[in-house]
PDB file of N, CA and C in Angstrom:
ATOM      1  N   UNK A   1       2.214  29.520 -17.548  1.00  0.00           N
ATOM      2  CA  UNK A   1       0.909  29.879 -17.016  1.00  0.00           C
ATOM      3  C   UNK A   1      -0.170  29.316 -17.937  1.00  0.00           C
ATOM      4  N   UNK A   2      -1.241  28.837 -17.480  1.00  0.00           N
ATOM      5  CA  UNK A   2      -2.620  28.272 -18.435  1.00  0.00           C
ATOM      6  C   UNK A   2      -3.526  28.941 -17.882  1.00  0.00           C
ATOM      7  N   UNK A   3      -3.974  29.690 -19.317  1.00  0.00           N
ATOM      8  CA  UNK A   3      -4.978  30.513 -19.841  1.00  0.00           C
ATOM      9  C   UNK A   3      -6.251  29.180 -20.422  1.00  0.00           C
ATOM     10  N   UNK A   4      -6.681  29.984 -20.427  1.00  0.00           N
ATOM     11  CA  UNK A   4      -7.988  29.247 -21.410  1.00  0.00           C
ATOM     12  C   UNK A   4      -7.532  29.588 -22.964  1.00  0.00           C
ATOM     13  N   UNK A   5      -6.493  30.337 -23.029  1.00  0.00           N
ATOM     14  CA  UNK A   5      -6.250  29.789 -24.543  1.00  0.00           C
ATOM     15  C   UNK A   5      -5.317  29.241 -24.694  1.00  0.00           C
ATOM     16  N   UNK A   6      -4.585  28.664 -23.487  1.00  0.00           N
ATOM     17  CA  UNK A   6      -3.457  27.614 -24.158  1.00  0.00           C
ATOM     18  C   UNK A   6      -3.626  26.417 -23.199  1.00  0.00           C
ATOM     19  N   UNK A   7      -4.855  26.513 -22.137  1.00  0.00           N
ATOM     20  CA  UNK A   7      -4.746  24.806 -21.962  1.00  0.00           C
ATOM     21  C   UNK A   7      -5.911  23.728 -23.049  1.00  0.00           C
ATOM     22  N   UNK A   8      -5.531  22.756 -22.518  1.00  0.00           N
ATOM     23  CA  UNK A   8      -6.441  21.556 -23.308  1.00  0.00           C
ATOM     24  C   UNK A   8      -6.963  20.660 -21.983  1.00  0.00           C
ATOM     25  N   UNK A   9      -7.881  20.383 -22.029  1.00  0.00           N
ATOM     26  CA  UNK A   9      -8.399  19.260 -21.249  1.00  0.00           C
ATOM     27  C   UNK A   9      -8.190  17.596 -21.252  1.00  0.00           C
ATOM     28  N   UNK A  10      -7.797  17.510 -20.533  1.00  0.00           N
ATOM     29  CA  UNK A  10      -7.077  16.026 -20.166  1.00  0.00           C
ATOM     30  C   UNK A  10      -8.084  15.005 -19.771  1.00  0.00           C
ATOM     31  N   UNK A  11      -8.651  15.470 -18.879  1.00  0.00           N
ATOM     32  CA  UNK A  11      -9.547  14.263 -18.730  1.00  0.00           C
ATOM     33  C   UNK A  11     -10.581  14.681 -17.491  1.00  0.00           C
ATOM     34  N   UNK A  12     -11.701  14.096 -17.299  1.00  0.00           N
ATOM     35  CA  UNK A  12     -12.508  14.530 -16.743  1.00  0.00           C
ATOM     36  C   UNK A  12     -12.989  13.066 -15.626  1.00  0.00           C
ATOM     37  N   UNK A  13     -13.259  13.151 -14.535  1.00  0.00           N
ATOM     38  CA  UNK A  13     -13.366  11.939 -14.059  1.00  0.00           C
ATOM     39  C   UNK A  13     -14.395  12.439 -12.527  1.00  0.00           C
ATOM     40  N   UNK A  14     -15.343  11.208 -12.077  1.00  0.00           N
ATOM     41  CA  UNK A  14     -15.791  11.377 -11.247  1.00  0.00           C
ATOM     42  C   UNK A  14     -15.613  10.718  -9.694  1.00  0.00           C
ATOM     43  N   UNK A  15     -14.076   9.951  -9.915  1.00  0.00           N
ATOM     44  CA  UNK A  15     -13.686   9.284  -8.830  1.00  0.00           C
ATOM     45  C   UNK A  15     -12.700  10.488  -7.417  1.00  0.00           C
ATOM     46  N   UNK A  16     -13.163  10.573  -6.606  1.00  0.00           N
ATOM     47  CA  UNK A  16     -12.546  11.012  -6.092  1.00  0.00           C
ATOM     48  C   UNK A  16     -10.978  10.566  -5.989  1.00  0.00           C
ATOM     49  N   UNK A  17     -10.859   9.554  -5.494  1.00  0.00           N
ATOM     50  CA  UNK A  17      -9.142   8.517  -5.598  1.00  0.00           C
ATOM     51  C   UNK A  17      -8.778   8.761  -6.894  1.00  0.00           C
ATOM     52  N   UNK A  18      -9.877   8.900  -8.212  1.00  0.00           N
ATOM     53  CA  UNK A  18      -8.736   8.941  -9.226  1.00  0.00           C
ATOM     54  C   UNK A  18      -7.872  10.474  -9.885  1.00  0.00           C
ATOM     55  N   UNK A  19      -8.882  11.297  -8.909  1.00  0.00           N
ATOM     56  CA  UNK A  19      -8.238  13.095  -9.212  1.00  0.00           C
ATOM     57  C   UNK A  19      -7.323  13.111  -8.337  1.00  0.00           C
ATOM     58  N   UNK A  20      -7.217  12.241  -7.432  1.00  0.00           N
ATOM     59  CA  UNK A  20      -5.981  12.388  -6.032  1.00  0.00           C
ATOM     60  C   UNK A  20      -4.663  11.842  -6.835  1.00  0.00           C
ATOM     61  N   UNK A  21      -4.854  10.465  -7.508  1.00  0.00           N
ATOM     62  CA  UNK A  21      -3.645   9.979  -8.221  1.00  0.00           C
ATOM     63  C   UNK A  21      -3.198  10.930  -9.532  1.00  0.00           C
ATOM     64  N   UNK A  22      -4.331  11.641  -9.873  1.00  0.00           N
ATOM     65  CA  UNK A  22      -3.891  12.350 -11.227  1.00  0.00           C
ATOM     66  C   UNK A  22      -2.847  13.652 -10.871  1.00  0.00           C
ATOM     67  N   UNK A  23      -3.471  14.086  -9.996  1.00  0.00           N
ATOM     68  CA  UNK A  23      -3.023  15.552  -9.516  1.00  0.00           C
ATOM     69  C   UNK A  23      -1.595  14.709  -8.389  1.00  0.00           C
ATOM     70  N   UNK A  24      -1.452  13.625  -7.876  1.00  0.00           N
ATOM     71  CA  UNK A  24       0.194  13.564  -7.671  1.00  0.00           C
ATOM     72  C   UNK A  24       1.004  13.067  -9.216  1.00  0.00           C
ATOM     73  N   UNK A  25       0.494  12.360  -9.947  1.00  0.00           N
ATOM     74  CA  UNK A  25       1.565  12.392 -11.502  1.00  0.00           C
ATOM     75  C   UNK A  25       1.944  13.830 -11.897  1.00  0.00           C
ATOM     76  N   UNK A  26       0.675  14.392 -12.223  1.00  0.00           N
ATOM     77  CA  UNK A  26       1.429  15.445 -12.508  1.00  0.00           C
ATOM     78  C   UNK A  26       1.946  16.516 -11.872  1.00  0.00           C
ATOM     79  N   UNK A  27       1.988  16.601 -10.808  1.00  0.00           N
ATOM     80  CA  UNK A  27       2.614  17.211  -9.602  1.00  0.00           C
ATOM     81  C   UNK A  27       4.625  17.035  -9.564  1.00  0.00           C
ATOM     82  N   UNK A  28       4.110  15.570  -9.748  1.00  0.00           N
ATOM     83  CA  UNK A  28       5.569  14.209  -9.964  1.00  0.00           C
ATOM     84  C   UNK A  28       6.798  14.999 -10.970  1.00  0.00           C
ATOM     85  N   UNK A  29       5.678  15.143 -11.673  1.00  0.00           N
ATOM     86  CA  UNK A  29       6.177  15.291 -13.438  1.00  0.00           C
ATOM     87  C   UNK A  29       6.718  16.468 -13.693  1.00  0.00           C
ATOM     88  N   UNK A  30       6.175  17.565 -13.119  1.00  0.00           N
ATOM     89  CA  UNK A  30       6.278  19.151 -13.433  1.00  0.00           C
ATOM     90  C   UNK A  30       5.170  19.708 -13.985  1.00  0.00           C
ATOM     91  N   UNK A  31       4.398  18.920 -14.369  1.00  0.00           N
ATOM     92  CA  UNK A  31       3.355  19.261 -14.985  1.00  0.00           C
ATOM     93  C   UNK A  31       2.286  20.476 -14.041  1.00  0.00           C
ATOM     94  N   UNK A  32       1.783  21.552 -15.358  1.00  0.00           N
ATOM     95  CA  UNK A  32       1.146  22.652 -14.381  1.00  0.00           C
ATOM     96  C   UNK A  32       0.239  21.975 -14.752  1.00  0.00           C
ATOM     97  N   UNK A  33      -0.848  22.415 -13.909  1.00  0.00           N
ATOM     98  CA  UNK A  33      -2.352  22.293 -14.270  1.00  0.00           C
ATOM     99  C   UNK A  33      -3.119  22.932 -13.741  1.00  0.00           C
ATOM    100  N   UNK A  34      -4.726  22.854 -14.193  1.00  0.00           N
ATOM    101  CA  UNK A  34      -5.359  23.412 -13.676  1.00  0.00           C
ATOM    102  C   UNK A  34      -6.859  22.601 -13.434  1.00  0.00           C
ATOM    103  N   UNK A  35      -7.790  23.292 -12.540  1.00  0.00           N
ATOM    104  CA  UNK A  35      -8.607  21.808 -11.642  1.00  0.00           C
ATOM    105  C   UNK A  35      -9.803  22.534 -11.749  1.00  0.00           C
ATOM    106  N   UNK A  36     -11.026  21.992 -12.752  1.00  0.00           N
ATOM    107  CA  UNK A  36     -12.369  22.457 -11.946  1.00  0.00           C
ATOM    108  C   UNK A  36     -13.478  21.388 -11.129  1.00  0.00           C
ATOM    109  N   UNK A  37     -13.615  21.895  -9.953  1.00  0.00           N
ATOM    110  CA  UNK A  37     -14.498  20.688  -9.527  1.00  0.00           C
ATOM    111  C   UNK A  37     -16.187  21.568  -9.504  1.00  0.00           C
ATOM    112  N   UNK A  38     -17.185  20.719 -10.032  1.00  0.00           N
ATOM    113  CA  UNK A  38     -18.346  20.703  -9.868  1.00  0.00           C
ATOM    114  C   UNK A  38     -18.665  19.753  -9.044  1.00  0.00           C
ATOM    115  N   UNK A  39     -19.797  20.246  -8.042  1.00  0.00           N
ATOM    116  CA  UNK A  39     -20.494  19.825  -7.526  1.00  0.00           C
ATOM    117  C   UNK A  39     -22.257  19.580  -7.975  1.00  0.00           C
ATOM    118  N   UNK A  40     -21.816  18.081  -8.743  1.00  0.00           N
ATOM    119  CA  UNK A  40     -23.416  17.397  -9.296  1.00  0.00           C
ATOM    120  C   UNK A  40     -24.757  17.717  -8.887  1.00  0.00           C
ATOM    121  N   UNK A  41     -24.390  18.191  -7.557  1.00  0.00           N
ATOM    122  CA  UNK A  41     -25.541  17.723  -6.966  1.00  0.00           C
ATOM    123  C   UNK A  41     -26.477  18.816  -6.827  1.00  0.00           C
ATOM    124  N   UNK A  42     -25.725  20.173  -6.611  1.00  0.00           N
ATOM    125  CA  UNK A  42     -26.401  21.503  -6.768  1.00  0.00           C
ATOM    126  C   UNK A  42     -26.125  21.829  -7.806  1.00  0.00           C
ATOM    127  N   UNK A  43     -26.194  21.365  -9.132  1.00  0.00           N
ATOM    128  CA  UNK A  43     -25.489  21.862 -10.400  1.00  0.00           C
ATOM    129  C   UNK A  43     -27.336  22.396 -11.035  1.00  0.00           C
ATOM    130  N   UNK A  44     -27.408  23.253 -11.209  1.00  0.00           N
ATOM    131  CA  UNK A  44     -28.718  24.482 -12.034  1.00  0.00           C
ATOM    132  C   UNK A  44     -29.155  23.579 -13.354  1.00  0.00           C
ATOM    133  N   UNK A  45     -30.489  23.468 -13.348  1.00  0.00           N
ATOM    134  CA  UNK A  45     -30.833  23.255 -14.473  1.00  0.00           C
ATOM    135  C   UNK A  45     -31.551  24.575 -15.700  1.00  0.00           C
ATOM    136  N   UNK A  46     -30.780  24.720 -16.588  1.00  0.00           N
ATOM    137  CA  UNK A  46     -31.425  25.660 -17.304  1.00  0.00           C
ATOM    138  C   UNK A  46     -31.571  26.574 -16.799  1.00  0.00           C
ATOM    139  N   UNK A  47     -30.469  27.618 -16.187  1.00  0.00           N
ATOM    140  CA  UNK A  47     -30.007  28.260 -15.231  1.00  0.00           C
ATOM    141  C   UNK A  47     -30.607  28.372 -14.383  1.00  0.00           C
ATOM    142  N   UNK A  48     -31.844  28.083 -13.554  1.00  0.00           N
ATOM    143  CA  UNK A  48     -32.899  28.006 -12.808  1.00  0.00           C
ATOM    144  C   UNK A  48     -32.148  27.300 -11.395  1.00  0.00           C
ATOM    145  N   UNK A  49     -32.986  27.561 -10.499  1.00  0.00           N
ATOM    146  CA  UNK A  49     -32.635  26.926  -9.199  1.00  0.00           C
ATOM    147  C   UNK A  49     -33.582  25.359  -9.210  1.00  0.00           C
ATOM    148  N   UNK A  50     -32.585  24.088  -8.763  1.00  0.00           N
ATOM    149  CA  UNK A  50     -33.168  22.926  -8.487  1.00  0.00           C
ATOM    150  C   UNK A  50     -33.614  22.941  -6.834  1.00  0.00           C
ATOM    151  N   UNK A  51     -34.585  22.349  -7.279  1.00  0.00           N
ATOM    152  CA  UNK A  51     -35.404  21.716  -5.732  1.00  0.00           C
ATOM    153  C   UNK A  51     -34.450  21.032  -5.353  1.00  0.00           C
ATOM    154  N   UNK A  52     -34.409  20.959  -3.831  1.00  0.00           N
ATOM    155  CA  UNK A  52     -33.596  19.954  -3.256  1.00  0.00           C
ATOM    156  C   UNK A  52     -34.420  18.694  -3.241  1.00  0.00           C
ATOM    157  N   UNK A  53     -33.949  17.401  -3.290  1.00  0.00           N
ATOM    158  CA  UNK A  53     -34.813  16.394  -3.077  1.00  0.00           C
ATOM    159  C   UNK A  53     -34.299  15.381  -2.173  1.00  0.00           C
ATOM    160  N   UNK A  54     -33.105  15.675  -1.718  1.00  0.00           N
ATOM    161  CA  UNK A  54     -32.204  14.767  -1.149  1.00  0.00           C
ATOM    162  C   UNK A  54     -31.376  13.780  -1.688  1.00  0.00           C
ATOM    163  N   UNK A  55     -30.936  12.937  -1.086  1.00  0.00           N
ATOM    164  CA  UNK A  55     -29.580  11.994  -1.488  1.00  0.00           C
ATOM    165  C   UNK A  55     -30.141  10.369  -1.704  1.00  0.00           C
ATOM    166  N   UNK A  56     -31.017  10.362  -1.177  1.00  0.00           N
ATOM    167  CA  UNK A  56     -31.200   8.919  -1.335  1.00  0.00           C
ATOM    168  C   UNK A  56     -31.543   7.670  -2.783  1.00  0.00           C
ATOM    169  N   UNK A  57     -30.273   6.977  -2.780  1.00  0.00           N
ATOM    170  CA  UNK A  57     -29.809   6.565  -3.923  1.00  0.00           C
ATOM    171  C   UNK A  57     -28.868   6.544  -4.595  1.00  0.00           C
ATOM    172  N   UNK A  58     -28.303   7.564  -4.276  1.00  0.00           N
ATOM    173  CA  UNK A  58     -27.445   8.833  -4.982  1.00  0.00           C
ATOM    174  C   UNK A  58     -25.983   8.246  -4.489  1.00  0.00           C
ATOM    175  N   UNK A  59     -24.719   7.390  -5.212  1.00  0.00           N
ATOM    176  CA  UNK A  59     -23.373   7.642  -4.841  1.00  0.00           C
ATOM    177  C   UNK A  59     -22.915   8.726  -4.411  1.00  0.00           C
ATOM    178  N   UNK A  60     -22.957   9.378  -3.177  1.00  0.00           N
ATOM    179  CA  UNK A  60     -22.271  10.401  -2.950  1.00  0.00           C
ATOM    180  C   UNK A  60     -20.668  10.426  -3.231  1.00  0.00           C
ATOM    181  N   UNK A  61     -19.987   9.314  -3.189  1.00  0.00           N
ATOM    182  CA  UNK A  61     -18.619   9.114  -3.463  1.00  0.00           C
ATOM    183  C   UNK A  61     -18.445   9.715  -5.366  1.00  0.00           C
ATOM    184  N   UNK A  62     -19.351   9.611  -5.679  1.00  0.00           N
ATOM    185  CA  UNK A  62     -19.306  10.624  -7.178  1.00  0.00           C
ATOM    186  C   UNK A  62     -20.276  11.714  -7.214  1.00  0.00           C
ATOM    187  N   UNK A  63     -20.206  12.430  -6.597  1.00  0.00           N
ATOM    188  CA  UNK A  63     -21.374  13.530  -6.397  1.00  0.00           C
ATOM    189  C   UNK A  63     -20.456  14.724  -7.227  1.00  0.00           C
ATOM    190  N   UNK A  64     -19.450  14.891  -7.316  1.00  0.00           N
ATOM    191  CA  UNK A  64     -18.595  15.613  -7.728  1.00  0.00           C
ATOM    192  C   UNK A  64     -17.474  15.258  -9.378  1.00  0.00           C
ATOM    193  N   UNK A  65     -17.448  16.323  -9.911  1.00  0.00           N
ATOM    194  CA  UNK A  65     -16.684  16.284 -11.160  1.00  0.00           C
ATOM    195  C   UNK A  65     -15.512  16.853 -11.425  1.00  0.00           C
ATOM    196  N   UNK A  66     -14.648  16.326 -11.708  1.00  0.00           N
ATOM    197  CA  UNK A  66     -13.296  16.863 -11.650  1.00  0.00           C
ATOM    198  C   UNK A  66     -12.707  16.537 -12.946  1.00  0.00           C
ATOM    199  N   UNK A  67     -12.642  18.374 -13.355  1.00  0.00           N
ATOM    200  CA  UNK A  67     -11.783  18.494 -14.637  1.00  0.00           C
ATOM    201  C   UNK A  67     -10.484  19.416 -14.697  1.00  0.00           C
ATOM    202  N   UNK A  68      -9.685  18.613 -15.429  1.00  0.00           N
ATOM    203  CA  UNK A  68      -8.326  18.160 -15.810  1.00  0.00           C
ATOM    204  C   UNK A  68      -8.099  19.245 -16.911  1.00  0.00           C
ATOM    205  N   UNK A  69      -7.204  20.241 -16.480  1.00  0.00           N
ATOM    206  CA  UNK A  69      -6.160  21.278 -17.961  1.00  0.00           C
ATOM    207  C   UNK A  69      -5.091  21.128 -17.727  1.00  0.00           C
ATOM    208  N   UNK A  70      -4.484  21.000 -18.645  1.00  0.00           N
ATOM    209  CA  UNK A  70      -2.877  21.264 -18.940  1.00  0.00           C
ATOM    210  C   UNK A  70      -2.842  22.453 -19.950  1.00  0.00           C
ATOM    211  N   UNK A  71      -1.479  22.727 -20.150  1.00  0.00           N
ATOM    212  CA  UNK A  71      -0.758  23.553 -21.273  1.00  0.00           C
ATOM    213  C   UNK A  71      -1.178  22.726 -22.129  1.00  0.00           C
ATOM    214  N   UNK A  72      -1.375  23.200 -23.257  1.00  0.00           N
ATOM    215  CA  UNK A  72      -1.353  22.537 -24.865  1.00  0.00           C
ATOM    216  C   UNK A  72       0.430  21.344 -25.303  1.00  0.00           C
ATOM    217  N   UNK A  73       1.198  22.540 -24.413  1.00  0.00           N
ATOM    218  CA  UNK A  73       2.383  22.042 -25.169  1.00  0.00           C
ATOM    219  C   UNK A  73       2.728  20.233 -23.837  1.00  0.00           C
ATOM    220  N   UNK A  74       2.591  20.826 -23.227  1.00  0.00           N
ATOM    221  CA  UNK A  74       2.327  19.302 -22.000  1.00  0.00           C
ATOM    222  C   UNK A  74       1.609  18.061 -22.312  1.00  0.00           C
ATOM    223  N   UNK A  75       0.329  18.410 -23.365  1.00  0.00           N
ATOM    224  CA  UNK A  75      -1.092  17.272 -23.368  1.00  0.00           C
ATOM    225  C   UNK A  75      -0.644  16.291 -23.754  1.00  0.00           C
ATOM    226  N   UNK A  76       0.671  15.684 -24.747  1.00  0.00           N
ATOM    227  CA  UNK A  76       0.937  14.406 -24.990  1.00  0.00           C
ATOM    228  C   UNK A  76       1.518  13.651 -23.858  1.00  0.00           C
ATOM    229  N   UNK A  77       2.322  14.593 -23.126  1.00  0.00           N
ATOM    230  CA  UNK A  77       3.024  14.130 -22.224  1.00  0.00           C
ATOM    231  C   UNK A  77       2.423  13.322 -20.831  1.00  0.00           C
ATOM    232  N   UNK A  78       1.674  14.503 -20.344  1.00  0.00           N
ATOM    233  CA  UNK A  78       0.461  14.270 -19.526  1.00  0.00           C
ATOM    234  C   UNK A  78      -0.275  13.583 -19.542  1.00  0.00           C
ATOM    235  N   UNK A  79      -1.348  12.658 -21.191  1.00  0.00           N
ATOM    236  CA  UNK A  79      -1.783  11.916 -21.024  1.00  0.00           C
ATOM    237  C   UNK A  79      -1.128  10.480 -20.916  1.00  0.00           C
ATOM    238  N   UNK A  80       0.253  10.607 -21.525  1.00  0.00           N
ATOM    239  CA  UNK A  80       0.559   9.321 -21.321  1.00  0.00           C
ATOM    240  C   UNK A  80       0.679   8.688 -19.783  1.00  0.00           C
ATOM    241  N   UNK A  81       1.134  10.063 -19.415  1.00  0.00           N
ATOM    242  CA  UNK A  81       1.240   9.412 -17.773  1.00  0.00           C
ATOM    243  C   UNK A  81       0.005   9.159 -16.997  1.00  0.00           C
ATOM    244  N   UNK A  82      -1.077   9.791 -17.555  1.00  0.00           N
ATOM    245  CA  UNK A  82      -2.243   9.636 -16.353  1.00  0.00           C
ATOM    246  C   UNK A  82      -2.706   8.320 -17.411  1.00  0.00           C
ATOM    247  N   UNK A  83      -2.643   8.003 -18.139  1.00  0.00           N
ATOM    248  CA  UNK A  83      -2.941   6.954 -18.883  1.00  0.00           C
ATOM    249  C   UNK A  83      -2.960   5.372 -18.191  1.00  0.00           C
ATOM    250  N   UNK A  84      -3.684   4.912 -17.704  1.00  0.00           N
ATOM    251  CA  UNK A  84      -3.545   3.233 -17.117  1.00  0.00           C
ATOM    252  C   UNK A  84      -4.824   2.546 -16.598  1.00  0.00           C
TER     253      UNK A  84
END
């Protein structure tokens, strides 16, 4: 089981395709994990509410953040494989 006191963070990425390939390796592998996704775009500044202003400009294909835990005792293992 991963707690916040025994995972480590693996990696953090804003590709959608590349949290899809990460999360089947370690799926592959045995590897547990655990997934936070933020969403950029409504993310609070200075705990305050942001104005909306719209999208224009804006990669929506990275609008989102996706972070990567493992177990502590997994993290060598894990990065080698998501590694390429």
């Amino acid at each position: 089981m991963i707690t916040i006191f025994t995972r480590k963070e693996l990696l953090i990425t804003l590709d959608m395709m590349r949290q899809a390939k990460v999360r089947e390796i370690l799926s592959a592998n045995g590897i547990e994990y655990s997934m936070k996704v933020t969403n950029l775009q409504n993310a609070s500044i200075i705990g305050g509410r942001r104005e909306t202003v719209g999208t224009i400009g804006i990669n929506l294909n990275y609008s989102y953040e996706y972070k990567f835990y493992v177990h502590r005792k997994d993290y060598e293992r894990a990065l080698y494989l998501v590694s390429y």
